[in-house]
Protein backbone atom coordinates (compact mmCIF):
# COMPACT_ATOMS: atom_id res chain seq x y z
CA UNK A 1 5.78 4.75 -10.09
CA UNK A 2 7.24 5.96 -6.51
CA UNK A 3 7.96 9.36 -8.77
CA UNK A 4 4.16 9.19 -10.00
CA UNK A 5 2.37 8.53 -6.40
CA UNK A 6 4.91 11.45 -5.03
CA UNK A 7 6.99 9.23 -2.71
CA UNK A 8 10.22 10.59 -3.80
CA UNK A 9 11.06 13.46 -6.29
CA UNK A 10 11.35 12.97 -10.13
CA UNK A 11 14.13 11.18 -10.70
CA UNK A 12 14.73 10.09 -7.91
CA UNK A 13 12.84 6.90 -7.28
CA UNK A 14 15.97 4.61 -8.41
CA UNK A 15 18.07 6.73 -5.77
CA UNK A 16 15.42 6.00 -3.46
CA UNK A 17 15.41 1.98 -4.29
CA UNK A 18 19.15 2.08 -3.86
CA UNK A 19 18.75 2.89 -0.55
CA UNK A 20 15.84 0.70 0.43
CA UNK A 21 16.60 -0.79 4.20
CA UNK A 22 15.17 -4.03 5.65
CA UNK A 23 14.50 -4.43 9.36
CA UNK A 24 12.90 -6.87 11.33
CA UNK A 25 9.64 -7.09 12.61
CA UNK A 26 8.13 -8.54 15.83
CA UNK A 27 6.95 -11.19 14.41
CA UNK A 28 10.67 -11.96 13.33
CA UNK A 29 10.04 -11.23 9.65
CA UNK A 30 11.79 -8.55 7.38
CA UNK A 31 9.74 -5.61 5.62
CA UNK A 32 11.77 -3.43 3.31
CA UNK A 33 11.35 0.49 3.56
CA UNK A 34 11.66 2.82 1.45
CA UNK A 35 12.07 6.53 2.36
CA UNK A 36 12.78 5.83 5.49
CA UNK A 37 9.02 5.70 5.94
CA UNK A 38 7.09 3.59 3.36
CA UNK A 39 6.71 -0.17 3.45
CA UNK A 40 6.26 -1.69 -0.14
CA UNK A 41 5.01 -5.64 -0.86
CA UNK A 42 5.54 -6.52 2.49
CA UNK A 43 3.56 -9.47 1.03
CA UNK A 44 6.36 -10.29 -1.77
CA UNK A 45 4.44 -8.47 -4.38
CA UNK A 46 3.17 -10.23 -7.45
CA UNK A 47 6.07 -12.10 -8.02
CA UNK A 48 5.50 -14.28 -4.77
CA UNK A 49 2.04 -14.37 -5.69
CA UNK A 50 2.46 -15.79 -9.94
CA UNK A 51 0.04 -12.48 -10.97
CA UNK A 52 -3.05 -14.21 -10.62
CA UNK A 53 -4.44 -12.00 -13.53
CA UNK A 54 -7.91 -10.87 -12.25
CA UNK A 55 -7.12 -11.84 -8.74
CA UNK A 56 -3.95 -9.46 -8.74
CA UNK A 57 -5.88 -6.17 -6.93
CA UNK A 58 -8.08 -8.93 -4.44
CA UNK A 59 -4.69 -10.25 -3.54
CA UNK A 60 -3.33 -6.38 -2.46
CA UNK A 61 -6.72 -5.56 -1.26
CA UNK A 62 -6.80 -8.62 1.39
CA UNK A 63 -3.04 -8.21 2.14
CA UNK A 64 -3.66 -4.65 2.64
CA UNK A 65 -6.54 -5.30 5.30
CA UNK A 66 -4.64 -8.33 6.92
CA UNK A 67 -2.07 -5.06 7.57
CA UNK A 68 -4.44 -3.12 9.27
CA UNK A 69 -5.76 -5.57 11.03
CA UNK A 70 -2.89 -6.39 12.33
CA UNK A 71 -2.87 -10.41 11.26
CA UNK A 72 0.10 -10.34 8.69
CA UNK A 73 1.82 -12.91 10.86
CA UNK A 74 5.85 -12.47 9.91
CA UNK A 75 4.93 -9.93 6.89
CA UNK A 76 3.33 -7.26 9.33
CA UNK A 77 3.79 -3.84 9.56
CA UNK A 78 3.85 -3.02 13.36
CA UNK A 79 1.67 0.23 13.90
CA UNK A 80 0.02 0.50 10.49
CA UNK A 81 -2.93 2.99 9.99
CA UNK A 82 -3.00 3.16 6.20
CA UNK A 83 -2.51 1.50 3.03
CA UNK A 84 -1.86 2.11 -0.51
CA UNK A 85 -2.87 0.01 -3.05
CA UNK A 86 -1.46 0.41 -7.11
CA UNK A 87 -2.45 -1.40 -9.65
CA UNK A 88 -2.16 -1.52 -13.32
CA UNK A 89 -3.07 -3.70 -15.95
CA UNK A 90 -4.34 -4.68 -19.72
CA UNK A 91 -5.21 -1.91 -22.15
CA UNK A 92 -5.99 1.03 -19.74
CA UNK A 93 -6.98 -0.48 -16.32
CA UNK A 94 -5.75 1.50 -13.45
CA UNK A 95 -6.59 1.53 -9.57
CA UNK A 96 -5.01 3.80 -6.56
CA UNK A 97 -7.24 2.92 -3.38
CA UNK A 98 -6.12 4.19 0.02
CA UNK A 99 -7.32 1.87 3.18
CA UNK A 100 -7.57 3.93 6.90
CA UNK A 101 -7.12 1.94 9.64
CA UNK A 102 -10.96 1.91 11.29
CA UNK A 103 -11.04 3.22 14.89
CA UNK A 104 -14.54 3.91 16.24
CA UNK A 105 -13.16 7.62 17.58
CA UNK A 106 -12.69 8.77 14.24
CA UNK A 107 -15.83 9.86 12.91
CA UNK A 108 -16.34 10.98 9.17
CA UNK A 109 -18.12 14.18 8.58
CA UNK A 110 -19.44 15.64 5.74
CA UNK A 111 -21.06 19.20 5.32
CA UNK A 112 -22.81 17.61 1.75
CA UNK A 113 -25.59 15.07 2.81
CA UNK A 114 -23.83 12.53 -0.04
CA UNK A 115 -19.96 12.86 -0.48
CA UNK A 116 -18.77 13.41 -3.53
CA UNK A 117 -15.59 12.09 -5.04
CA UNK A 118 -13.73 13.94 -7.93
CA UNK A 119 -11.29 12.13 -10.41
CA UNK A 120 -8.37 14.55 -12.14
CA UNK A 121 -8.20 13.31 -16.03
């Protein structure tokens, strides 16, 4: 997957697991990064969580916000501004969502009156 969303080269993402580092947060909690720059689960993942089956992406997509928002309590992410959500699941259901951290300077423009989105298949 890490290969797949282009955090890491191919095969490398069990190189890049191997040398996953924990550190501390303010909140004295422990988020584990990969990269030396990507968070991942800081919520536990679905194996804290059971998988909730239908729940699953609502789960990520709350924990996600609660990031940006800054109200993670002992699982945030000091200084997050976005968020990647992956999800997979029966037959041929799959989700990628990015979140952007809202700030009322940044201002989305658009030189189309409606933006368009575009999906690679």
């Amino acid at each position: 997957m890490y290969e797949a969303l282009e955090m890491c080269g191919e095969g490398q993402g069990g190189k890049m697991i191997d040398g996953a580092k924990w550190i501390k947060n303010a909140a004295g909690g422990e988020v584990c990064v990969l990269g030396g720059r990507w968070v991942v689960n800081p919520s536990g993942g679905l194996e804290s969580k059971g998988h909730p089956i239908g729940a699953t992406g609502l789960g990520q997509c709350a924990e996600l916000n609660w990031q940006l928002r800054g109200i993670a309590g002992r699982r945030q992410v000091e200084g997050s501004q976005v968020a990647l959500q992956h999800n997979f699941g029966l037959g041929s259901a799959a989700v990628v969502t990015l979140y952007r951290k809202y700030s009322p300077r940044q201002r989305a423009t658009f030189s189309h009156p409606r933006p368009v989105m575009e999906a690679k298949l």
